[in-house]
C-alpha atoms as a PDB file:
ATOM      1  CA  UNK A   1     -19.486  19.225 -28.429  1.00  0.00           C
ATOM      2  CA  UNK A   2     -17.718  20.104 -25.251  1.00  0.00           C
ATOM      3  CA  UNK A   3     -14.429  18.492 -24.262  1.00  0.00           C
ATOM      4  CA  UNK A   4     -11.915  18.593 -21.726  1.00  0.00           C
ATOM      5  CA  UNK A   5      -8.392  17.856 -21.768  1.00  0.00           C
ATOM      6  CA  UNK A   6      -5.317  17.983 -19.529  1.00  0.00           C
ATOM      7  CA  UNK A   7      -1.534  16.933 -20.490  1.00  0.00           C
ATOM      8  CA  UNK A   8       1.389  17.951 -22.350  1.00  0.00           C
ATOM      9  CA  UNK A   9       2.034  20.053 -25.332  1.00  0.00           C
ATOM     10  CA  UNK A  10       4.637  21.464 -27.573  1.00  0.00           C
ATOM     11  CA  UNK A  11       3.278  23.591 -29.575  1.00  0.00           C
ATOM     12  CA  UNK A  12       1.760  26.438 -27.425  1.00  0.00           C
ATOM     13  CA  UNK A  13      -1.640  24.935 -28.638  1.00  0.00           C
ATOM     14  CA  UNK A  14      -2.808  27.944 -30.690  1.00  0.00           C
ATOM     15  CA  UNK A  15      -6.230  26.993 -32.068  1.00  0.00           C
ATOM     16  CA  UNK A  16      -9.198  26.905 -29.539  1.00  0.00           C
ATOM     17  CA  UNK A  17      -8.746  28.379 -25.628  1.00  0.00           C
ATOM     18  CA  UNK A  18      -6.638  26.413 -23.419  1.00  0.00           C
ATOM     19  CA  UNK A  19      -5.369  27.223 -19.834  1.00  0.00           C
ATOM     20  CA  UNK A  20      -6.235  30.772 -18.657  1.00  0.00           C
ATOM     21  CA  UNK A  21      -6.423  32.891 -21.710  1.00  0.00           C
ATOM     22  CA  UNK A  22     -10.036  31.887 -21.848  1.00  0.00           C
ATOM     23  CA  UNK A  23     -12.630  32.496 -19.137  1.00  0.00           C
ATOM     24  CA  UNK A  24     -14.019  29.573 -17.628  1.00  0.00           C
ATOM     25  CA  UNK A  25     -11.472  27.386 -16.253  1.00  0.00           C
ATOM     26  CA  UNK A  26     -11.722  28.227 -11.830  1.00  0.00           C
ATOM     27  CA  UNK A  27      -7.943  27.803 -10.902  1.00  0.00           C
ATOM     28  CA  UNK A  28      -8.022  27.693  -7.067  1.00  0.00           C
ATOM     29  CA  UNK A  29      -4.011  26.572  -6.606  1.00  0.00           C
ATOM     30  CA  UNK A  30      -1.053  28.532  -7.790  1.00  0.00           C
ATOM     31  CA  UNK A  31       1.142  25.769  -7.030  1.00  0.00           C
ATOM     32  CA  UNK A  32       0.848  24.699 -10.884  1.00  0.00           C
ATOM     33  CA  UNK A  33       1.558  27.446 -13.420  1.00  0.00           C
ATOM     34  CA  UNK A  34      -0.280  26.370 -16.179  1.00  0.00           C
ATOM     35  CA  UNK A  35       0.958  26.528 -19.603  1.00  0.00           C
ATOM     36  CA  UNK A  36       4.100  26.661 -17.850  1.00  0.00           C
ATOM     37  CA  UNK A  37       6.977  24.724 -19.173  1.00  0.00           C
ATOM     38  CA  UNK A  38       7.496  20.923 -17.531  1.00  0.00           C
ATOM     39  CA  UNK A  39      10.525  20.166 -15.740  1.00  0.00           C
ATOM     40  CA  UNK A  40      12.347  17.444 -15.996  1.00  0.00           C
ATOM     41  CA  UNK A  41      11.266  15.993 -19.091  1.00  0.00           C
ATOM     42  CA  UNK A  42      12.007  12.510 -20.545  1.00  0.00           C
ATOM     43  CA  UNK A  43      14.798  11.728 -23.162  1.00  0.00           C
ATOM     44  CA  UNK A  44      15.131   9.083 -25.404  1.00  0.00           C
ATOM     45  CA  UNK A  45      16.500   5.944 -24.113  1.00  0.00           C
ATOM     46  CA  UNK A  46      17.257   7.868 -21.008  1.00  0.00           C
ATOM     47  CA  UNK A  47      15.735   9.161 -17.754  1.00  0.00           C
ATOM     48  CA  UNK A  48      11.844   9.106 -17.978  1.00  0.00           C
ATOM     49  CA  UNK A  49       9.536  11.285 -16.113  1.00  0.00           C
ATOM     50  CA  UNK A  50       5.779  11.340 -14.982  1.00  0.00           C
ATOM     51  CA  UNK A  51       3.148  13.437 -14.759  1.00  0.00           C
ATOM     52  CA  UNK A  52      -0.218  12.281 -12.985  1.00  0.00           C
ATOM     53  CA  UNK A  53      -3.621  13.742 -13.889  1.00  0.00           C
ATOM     54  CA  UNK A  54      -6.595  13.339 -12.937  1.00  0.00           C
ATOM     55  CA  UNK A  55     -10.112  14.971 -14.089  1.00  0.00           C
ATOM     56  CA  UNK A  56     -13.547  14.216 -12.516  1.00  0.00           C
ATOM     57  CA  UNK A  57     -16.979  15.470 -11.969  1.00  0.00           C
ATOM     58  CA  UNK A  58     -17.629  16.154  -8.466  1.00  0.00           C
ATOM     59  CA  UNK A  59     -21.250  14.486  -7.459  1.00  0.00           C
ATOM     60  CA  UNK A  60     -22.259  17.339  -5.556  1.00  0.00           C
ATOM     61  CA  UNK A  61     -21.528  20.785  -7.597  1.00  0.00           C
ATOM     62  CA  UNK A  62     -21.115  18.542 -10.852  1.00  0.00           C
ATOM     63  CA  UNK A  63     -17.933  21.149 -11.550  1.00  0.00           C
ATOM     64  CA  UNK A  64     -15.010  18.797 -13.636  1.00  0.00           C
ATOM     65  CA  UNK A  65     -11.870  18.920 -11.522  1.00  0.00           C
ATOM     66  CA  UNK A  66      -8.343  18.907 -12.430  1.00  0.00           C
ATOM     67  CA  UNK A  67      -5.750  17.377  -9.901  1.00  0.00           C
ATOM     68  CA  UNK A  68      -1.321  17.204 -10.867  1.00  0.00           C
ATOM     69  CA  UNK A  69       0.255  14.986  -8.674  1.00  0.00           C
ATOM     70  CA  UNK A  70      -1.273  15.669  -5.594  1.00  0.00           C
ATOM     71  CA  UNK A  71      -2.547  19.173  -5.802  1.00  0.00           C
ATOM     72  CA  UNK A  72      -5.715  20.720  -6.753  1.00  0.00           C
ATOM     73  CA  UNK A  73      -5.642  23.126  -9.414  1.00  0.00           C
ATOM     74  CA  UNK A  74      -9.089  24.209  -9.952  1.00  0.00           C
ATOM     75  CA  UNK A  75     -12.216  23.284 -12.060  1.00  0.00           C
ATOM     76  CA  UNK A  76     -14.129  23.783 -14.922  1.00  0.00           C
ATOM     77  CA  UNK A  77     -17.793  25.524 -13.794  1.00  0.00           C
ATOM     78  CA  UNK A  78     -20.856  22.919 -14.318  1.00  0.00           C
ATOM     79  CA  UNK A  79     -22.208  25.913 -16.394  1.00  0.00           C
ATOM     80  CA  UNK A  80     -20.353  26.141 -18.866  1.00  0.00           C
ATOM     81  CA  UNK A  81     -21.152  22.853 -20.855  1.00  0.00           C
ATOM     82  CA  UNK A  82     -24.630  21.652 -22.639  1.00  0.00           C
ATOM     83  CA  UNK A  83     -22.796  18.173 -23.031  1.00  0.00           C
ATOM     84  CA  UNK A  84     -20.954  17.378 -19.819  1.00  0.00           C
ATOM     85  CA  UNK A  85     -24.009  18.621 -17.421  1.00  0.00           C
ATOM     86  CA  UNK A  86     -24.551  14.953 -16.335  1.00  0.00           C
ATOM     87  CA  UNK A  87     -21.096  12.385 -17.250  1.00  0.00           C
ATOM     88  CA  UNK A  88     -18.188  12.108 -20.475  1.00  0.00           C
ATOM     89  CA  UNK A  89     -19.838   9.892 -23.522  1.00  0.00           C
ATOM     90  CA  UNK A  90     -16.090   9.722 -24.622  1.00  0.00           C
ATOM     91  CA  UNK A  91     -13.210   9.220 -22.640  1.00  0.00           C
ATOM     92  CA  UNK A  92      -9.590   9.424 -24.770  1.00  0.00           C
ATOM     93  CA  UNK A  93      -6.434   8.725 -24.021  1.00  0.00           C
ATOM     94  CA  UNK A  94      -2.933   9.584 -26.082  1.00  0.00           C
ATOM     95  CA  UNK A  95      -2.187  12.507 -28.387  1.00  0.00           C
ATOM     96  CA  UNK A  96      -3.364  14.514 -31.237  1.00  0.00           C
ATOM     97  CA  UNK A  97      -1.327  16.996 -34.212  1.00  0.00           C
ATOM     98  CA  UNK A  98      -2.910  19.848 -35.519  1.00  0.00           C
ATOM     99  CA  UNK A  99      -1.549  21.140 -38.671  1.00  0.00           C
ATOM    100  CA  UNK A 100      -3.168  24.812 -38.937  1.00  0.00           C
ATOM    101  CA  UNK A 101      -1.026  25.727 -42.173  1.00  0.00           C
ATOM    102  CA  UNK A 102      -2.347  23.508 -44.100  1.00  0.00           C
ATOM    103  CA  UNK A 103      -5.482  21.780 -42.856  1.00  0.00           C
ATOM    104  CA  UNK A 104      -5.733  17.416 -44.543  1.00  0.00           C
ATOM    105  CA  UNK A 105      -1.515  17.409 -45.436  1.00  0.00           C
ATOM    106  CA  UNK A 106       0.796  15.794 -43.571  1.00  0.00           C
ATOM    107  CA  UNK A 107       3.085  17.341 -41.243  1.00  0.00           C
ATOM    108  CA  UNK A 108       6.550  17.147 -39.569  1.00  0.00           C
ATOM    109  CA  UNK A 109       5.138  17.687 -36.423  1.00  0.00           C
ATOM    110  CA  UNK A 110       6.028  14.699 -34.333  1.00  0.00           C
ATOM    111  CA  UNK A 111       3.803  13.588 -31.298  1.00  0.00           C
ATOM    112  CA  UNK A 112       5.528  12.797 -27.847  1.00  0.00           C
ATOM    113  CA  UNK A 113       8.865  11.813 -28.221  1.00  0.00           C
ATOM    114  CA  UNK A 114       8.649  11.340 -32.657  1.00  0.00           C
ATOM    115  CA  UNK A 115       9.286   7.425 -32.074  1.00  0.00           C
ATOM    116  CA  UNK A 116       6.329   4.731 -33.029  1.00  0.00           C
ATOM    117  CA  UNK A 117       4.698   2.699 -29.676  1.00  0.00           C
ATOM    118  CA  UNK A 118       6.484  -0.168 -30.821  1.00  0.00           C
ATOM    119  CA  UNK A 119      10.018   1.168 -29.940  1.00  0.00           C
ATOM    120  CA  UNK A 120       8.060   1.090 -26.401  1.00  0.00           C
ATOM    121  CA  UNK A 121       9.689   2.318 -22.896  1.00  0.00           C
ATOM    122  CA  UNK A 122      12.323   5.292 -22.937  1.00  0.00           C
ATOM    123  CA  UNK A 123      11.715   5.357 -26.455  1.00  0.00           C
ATOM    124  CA  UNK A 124       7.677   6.307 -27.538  1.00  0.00           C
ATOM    125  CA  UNK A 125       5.716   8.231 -25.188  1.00  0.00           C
ATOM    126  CA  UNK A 126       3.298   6.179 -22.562  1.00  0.00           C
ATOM    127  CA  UNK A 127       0.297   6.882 -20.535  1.00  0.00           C
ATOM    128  CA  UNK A 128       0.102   4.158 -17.655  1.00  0.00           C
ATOM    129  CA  UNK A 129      -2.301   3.153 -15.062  1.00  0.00           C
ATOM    130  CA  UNK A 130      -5.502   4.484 -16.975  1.00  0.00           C
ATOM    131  CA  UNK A 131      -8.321   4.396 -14.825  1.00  0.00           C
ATOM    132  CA  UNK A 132     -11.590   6.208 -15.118  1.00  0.00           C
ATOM    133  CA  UNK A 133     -13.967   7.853 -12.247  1.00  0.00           C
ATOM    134  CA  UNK A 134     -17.478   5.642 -12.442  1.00  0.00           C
ATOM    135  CA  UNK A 135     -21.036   7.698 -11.181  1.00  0.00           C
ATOM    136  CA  UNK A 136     -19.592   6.611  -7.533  1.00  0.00           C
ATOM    137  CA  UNK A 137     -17.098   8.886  -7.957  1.00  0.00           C
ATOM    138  CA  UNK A 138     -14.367   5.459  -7.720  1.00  0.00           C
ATOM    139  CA  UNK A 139     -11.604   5.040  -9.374  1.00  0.00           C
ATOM    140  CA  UNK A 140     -11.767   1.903 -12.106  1.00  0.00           C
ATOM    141  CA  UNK A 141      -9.004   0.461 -14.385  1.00  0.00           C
ATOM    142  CA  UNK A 142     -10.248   0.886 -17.794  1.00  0.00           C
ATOM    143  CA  UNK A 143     -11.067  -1.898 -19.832  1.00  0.00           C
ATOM    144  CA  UNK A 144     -11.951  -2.495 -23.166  1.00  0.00           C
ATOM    145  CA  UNK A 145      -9.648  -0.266 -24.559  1.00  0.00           C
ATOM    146  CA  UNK A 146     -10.339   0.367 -28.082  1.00  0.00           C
ATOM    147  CA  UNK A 147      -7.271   1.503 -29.922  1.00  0.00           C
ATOM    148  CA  UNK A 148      -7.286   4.322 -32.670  1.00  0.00           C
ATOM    149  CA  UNK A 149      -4.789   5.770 -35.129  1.00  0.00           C
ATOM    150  CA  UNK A 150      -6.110   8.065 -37.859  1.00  0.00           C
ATOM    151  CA  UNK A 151      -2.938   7.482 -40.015  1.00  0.00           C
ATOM    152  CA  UNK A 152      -0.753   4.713 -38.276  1.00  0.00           C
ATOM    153  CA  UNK A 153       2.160   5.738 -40.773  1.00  0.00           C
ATOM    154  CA  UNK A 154       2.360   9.192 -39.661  1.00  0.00           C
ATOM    155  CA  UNK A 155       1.680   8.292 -35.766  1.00  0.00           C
ATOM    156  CA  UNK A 156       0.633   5.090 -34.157  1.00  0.00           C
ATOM    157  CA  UNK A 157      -0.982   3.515 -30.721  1.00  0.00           C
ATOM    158  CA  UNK A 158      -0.558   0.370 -29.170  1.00  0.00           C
ATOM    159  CA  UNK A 159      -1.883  -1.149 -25.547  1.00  0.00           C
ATOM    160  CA  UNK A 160      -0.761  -3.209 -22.962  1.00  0.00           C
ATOM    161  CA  UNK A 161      -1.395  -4.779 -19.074  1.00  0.00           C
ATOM    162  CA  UNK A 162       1.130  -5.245 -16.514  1.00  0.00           C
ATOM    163  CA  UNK A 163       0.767  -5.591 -13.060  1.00  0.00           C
ATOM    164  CA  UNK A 164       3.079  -2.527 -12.225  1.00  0.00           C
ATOM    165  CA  UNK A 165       1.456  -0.272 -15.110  1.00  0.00           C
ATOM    166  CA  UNK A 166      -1.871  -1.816 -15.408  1.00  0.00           C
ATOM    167  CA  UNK A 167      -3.695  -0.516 -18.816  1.00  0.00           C
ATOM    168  CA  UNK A 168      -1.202   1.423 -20.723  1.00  0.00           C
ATOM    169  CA  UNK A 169      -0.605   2.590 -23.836  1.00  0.00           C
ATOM    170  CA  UNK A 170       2.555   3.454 -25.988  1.00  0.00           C
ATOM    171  CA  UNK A 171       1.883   6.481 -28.932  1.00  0.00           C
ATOM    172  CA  UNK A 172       3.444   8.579 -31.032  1.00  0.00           C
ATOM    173  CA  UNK A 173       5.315   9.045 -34.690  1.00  0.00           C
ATOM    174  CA  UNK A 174       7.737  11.875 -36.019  1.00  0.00           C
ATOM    175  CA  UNK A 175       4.916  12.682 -38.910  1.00  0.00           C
ATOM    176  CA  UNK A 176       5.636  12.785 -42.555  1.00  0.00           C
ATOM    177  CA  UNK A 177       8.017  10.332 -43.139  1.00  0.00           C
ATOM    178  CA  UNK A 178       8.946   7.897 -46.324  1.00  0.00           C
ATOM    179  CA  UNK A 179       5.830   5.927 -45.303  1.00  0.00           C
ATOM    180  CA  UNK A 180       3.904   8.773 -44.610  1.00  0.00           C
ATOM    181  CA  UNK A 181       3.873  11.320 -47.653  1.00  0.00           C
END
């Protein structure tokens, strides 16, 4: 299965090739250091901050491009997936925790900020405006957005609609906890 993500981390990701330290991603801007710390970054009940991403298949070399903000960074080459030749079957949103010491057990690890979705803005981290790219290369607000938690005690996901935010979602959980053994 091939996949492609784009976002924030805090753990230097150490299991599978991410950024540059694998061949195959094309970077064709050095405006965005990647794997580069993010600056500023959100605090609890304080100032938040934004990052925009976008990834989509361009129609005519069917490479997957990666945009921050407003610059291009580069793409991943149409040749090097057997599963994203022709569109995504899967599209998520939120985040994930990997515990590589002890594969099944709960962890400490907390994802985004270590607060549950229901704490919700300046508290539990947020994706807003989802949208995905259609075959016409447009841009559509997702709908039908199926929510999924693996273990809700540990780390949880909840959605919303507003007109400012559109689709959105609130996620995260600080891990093993009383609840969460």
């Amino acid at each position: 299965m091939n996949t492609l993500e784009a976002g924030w981390q805090n753990d230097g990701y150490r299991n599978g090739c991410y950024n540059l330290l694998c061949s195959g991603f094309v970077q064709t801007n050095s405006e965005i250091a990647l794997g580069a710390a993010i600056d500023p970054i959100s605090t609890y009940n304080g100032q938040q901050y934004d990052i925009n991403l976008l990834i989509w298949k361009d129609p005519n070399s069917k490479d997957w491009w990666l945009k921050v903000g407003s610059s291009l960074v580069g793409y991943w080459p149409a040749s090097l997936f057997a599963d994203l030749r022709e569109h995504a079957t899967l599209i998520e949103f939120g985040g994930e925790v990997y515990n590589s010491q002890f594969p099944g057990l709960n962890t400490s690890t907390q994802m985004g900020s270590g607060h549950f979705p229901d704490e919700g803005f300046g508290k539990a981290s947020y994706i807003r405006n989802v949208e995905v790219v259609d075959g016409k290369n447009v841009l559509n607000p997702v709908s039908n957005v199926n929510l999924f938690a693996e273990k809700p005690n540990c780390y949880d996901v909840t959605s919303a609609f507003t007109h400012d935010w559109g689709n959105h979602i609130y996620f995260g959980g600080p891990g093993k906890n009383p609840k969460c053994p």
